[in-house]
N, C-alpha and C. Protein backbone atom coordinates (compact mmCIF):
# COMPACT_ATOMS: atom_id res chain seq x y z
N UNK A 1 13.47 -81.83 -3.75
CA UNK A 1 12.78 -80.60 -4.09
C UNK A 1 13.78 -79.46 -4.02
N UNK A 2 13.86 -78.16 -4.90
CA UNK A 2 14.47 -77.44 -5.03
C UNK A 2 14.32 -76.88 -3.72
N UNK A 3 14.90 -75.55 -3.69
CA UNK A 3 14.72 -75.00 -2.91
C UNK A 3 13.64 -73.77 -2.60
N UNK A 4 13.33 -72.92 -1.81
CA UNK A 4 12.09 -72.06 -1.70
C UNK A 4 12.40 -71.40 -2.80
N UNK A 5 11.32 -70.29 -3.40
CA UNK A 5 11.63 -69.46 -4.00
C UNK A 5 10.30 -69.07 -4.86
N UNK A 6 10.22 -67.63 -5.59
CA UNK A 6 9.64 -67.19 -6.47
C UNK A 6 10.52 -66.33 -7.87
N UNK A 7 9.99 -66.93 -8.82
CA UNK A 7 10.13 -66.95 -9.96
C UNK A 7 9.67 -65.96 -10.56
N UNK A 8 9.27 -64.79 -11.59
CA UNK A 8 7.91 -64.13 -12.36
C UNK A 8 8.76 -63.99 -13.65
N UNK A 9 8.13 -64.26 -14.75
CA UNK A 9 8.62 -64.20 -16.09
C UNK A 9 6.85 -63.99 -16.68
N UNK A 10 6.85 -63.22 -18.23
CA UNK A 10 6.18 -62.96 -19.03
C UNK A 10 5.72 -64.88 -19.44
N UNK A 11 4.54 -64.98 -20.03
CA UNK A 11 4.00 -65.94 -20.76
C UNK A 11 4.01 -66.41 -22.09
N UNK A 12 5.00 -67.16 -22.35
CA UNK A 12 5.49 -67.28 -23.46
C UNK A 12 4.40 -67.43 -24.87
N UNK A 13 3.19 -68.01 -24.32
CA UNK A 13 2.11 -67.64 -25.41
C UNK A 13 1.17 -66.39 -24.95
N UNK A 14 1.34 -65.67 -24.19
CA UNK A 14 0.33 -64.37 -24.22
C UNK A 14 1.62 -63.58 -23.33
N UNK A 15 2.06 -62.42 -24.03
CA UNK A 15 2.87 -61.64 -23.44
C UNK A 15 2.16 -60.86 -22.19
N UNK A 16 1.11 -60.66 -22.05
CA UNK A 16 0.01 -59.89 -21.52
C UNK A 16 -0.26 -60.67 -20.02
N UNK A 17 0.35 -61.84 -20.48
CA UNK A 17 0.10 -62.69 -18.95
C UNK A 17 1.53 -63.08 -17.88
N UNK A 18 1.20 -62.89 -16.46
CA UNK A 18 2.25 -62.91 -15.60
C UNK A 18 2.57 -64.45 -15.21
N UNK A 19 3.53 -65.01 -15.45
CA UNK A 19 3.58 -66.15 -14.55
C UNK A 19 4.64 -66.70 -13.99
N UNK A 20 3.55 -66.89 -12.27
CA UNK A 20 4.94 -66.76 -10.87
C UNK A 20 5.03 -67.90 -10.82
N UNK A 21 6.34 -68.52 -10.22
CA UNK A 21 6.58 -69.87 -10.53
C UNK A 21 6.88 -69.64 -9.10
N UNK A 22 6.51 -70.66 -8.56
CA UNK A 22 6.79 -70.55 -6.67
C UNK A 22 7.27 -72.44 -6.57
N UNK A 23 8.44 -72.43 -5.82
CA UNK A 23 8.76 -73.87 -5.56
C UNK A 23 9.26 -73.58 -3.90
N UNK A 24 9.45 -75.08 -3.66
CA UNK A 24 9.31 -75.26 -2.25
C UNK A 24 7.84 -75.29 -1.46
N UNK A 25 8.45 -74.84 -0.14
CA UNK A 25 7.70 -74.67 0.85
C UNK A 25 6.81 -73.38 0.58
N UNK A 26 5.17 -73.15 0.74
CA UNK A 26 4.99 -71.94 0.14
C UNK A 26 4.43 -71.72 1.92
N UNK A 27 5.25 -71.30 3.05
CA UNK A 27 5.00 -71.17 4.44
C UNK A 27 4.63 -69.37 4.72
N UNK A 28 4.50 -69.47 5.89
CA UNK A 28 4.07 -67.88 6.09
C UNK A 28 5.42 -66.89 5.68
N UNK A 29 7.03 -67.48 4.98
CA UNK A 29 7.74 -66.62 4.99
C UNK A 29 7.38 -66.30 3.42
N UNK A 30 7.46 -67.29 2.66
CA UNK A 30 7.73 -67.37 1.50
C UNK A 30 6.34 -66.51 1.25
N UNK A 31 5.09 -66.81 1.50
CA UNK A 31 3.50 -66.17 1.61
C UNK A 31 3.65 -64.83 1.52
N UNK A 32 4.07 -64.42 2.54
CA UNK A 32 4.76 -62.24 2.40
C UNK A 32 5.27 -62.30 1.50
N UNK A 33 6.57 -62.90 0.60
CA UNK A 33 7.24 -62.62 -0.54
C UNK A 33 6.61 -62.56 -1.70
N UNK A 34 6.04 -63.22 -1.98
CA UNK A 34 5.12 -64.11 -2.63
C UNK A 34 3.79 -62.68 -2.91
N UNK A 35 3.29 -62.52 -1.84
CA UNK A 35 2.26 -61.03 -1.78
C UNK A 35 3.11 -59.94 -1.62
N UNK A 36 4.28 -59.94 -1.43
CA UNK A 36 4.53 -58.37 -2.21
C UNK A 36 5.05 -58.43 -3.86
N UNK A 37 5.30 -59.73 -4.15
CA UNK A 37 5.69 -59.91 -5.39
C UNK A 37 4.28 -59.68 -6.27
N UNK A 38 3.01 -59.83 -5.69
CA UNK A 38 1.70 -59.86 -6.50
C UNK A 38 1.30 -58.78 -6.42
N UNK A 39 1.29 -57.97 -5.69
CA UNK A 39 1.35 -56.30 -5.05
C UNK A 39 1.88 -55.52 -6.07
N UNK A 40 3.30 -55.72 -6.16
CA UNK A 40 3.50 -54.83 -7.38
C UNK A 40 3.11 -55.48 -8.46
N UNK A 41 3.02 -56.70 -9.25
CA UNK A 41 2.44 -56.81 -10.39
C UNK A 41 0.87 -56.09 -10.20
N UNK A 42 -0.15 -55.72 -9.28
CA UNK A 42 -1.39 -55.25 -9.42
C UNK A 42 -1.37 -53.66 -9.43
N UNK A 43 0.06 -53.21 -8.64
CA UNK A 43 0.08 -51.72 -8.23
C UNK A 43 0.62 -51.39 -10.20
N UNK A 44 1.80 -52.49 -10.90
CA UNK A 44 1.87 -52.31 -12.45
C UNK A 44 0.37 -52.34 -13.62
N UNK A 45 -0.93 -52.30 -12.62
CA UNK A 45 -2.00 -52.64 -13.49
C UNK A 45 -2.08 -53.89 -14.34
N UNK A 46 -1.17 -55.15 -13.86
CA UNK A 46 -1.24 -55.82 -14.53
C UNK A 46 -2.78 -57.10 -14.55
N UNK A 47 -3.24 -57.40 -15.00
CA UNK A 47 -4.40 -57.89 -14.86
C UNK A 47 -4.46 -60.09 -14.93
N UNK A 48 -3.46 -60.20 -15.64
CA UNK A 48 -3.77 -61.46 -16.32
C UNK A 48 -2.54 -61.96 -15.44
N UNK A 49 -2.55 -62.92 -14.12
CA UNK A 49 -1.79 -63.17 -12.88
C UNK A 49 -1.93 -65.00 -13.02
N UNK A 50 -1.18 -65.92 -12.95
CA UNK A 50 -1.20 -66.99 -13.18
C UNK A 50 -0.19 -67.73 -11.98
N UNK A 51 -0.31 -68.51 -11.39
CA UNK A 51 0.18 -68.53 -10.56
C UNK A 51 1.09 -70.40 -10.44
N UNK A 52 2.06 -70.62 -10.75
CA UNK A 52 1.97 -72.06 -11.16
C UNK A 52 2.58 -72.68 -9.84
N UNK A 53 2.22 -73.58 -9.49
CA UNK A 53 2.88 -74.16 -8.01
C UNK A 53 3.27 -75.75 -8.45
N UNK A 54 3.71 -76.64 -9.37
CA UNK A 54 4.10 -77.20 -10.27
C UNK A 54 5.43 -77.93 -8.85
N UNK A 55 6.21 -77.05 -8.47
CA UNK A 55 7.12 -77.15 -7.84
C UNK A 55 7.04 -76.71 -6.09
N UNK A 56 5.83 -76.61 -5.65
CA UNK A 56 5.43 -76.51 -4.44
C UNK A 56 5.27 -77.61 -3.80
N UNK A 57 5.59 -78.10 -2.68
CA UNK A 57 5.70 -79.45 -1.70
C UNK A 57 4.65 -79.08 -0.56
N UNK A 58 4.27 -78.04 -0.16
CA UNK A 58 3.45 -77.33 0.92
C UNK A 58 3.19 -76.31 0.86
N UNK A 59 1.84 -75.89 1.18
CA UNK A 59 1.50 -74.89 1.41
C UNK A 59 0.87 -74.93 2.78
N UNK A 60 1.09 -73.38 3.28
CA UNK A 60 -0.02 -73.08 4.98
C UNK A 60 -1.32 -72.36 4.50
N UNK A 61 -1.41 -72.49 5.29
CA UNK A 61 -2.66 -71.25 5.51
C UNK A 61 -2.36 -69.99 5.19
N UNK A 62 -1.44 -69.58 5.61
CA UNK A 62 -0.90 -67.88 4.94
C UNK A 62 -1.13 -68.21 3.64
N UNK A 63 -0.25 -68.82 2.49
CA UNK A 63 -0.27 -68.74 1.42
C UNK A 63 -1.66 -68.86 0.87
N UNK A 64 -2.13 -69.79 1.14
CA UNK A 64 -3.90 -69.84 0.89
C UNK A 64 -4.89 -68.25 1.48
N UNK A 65 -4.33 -67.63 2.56
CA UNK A 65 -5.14 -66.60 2.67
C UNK A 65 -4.13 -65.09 1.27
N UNK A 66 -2.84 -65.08 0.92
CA UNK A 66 -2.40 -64.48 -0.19
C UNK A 66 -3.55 -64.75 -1.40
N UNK A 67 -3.18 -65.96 -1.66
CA UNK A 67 -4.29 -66.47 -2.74
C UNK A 67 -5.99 -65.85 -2.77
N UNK A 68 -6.59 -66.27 -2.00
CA UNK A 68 -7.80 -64.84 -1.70
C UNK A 68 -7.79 -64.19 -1.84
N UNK A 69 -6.47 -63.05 -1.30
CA UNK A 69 -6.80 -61.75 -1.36
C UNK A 69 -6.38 -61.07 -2.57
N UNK A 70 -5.18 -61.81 -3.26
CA UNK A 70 -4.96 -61.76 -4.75
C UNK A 70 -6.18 -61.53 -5.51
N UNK A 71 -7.02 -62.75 -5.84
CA UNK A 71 -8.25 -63.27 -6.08
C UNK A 71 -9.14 -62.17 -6.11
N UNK A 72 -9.05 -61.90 -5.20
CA UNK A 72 -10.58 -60.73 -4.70
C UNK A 72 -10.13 -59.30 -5.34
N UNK A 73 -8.83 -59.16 -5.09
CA UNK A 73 -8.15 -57.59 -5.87
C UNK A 73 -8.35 -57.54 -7.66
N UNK A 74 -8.17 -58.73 -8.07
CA UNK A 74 -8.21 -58.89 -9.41
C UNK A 74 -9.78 -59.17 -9.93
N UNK A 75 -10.53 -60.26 -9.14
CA UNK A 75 -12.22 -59.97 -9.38
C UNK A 75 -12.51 -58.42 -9.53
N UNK A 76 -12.07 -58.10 -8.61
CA UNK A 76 -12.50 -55.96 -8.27
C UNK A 76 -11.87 -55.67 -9.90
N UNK A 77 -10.85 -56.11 -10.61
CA UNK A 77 -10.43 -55.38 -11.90
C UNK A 77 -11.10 -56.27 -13.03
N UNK A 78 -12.30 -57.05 -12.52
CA UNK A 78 -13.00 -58.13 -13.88
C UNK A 78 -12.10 -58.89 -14.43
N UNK A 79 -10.98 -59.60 -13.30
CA UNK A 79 -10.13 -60.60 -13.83
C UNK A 79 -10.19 -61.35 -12.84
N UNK A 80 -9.27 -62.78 -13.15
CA UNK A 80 -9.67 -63.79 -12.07
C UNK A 80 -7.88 -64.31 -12.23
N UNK A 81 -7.92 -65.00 -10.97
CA UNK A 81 -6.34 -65.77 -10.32
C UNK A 81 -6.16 -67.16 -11.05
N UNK A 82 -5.58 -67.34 -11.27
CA UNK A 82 -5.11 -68.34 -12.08
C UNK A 82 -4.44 -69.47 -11.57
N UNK A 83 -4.39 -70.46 -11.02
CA UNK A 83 -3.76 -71.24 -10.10
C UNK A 83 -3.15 -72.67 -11.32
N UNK A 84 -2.28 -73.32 -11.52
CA UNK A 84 -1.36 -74.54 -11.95
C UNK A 84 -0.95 -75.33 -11.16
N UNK A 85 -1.87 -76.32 -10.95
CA UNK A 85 -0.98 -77.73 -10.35
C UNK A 85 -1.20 -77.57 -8.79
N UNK A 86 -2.38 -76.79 -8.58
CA UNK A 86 -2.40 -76.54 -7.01
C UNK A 86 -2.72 -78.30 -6.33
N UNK A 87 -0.98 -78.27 -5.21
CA UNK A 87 -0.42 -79.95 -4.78
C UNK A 87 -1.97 -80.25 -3.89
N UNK A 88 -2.19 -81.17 -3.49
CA UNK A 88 -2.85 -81.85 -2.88
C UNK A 88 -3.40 -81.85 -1.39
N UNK A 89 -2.04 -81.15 -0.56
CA UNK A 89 -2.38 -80.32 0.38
C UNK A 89 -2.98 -79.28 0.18
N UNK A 90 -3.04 -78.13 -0.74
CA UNK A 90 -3.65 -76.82 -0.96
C UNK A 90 -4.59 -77.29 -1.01
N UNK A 91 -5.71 -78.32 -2.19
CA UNK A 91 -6.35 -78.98 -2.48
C UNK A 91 -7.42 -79.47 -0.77
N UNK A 92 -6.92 -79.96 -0.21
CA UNK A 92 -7.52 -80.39 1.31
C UNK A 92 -7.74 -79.06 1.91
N UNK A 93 -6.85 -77.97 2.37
CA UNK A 93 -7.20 -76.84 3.27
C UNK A 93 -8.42 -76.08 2.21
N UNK A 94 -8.42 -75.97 1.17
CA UNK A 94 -9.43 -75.22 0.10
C UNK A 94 -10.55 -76.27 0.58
N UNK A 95 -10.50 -77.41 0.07
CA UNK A 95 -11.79 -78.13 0.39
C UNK A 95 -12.54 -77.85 1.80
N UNK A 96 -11.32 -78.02 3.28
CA UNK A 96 -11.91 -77.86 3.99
C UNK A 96 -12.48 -76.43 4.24
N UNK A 97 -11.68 -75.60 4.09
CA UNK A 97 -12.20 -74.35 4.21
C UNK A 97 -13.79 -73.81 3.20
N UNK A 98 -14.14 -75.06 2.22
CA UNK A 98 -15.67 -74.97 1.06
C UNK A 98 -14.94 -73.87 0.90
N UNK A 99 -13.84 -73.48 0.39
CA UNK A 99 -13.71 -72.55 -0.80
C UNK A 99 -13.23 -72.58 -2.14
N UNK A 100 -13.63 -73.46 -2.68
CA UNK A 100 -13.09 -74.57 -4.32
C UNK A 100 -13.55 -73.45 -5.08
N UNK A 101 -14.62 -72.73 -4.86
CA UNK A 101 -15.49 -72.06 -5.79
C UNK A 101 -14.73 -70.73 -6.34
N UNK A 102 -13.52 -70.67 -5.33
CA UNK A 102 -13.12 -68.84 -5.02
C UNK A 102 -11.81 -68.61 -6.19
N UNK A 103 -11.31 -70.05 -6.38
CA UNK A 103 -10.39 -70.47 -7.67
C UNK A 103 -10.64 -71.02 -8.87
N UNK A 104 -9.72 -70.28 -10.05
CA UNK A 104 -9.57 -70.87 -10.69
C UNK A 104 -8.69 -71.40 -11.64
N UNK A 105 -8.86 -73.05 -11.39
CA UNK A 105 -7.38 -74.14 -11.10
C UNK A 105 -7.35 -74.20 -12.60
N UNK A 106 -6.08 -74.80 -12.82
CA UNK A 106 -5.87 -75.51 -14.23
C UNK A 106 -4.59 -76.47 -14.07
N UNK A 107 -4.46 -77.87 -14.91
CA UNK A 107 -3.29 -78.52 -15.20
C UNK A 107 -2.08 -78.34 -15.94
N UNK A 108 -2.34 -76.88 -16.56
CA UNK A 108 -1.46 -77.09 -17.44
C UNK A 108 -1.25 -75.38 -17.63
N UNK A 109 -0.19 -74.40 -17.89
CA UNK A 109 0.10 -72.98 -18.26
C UNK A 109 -0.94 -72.91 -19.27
N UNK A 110 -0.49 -73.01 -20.15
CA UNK A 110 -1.28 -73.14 -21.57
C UNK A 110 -2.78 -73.14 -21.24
N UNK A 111 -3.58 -73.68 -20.21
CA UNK A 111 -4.66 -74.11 -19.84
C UNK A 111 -5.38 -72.53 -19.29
N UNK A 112 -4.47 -72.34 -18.25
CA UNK A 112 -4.99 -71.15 -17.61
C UNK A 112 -4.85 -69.74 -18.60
N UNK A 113 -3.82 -69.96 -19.35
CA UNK A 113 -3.33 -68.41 -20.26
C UNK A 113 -4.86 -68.56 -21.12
N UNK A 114 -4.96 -69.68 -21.64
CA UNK A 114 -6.17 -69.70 -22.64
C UNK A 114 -7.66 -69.47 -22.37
N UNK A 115 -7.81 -69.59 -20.69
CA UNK A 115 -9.09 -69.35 -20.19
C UNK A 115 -9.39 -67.54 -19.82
N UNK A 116 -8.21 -66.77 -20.11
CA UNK A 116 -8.48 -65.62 -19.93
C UNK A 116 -9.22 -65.14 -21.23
């Protein structure tokens, strides 16, 4: 696995859409980076936030509570979070936590750009 990190580039089929490419570990360090990196894309008014984890090995609990509060800032602007490839661990803490409902996942970029 590569190493930690966040990514943000434009959407190659909707210019209008953000998408963060996060690999590695997504732990409580990378989680702060990660939410101030989403911070200013919301403080830019940007609305259409996609989030691909494609290249994520773990996630904590921090990153899952970023994800919420992302979520909930962008519901407040009549848009919704966009999640790609969320791994299998995210998948278990969401389940356990009964909050499946609060995302919305997709397999594929293309998948999520098109549901906006």
């Amino acid at each position: 696995m590569e190493s930690s990190g966040i990514k943000h580039e434009r959407s190659k089929l909707d210019p209008e859409a953000n998408v963060v490419k996060i690999s590695g570990r997504l732990d409580f360090q990378l989680a702060d980076q990660l939410e101030e990196k989403l911070n200013s894309l919301l403080e830019k008014k940007e609305k259409k936030i996609i989030l691909d984890l494609t290249n994520v090995d773990y996630i904590g609990s921090s990153g899952i509570k970023v994800f919420l509060d992302i979520s909930e800032r962008l519901n407040q602007l009549g848009s919704s979070l966009k999640i790609v490839k969320m791994p299998e661990i995210g998948l278990k803490i969401i389940r356990a936590m009964e909050i499946e409902d609060r995302f919305d996942m997709h397999d594929s970029e293309e998948k999520a750009v098109f549901s906006y």
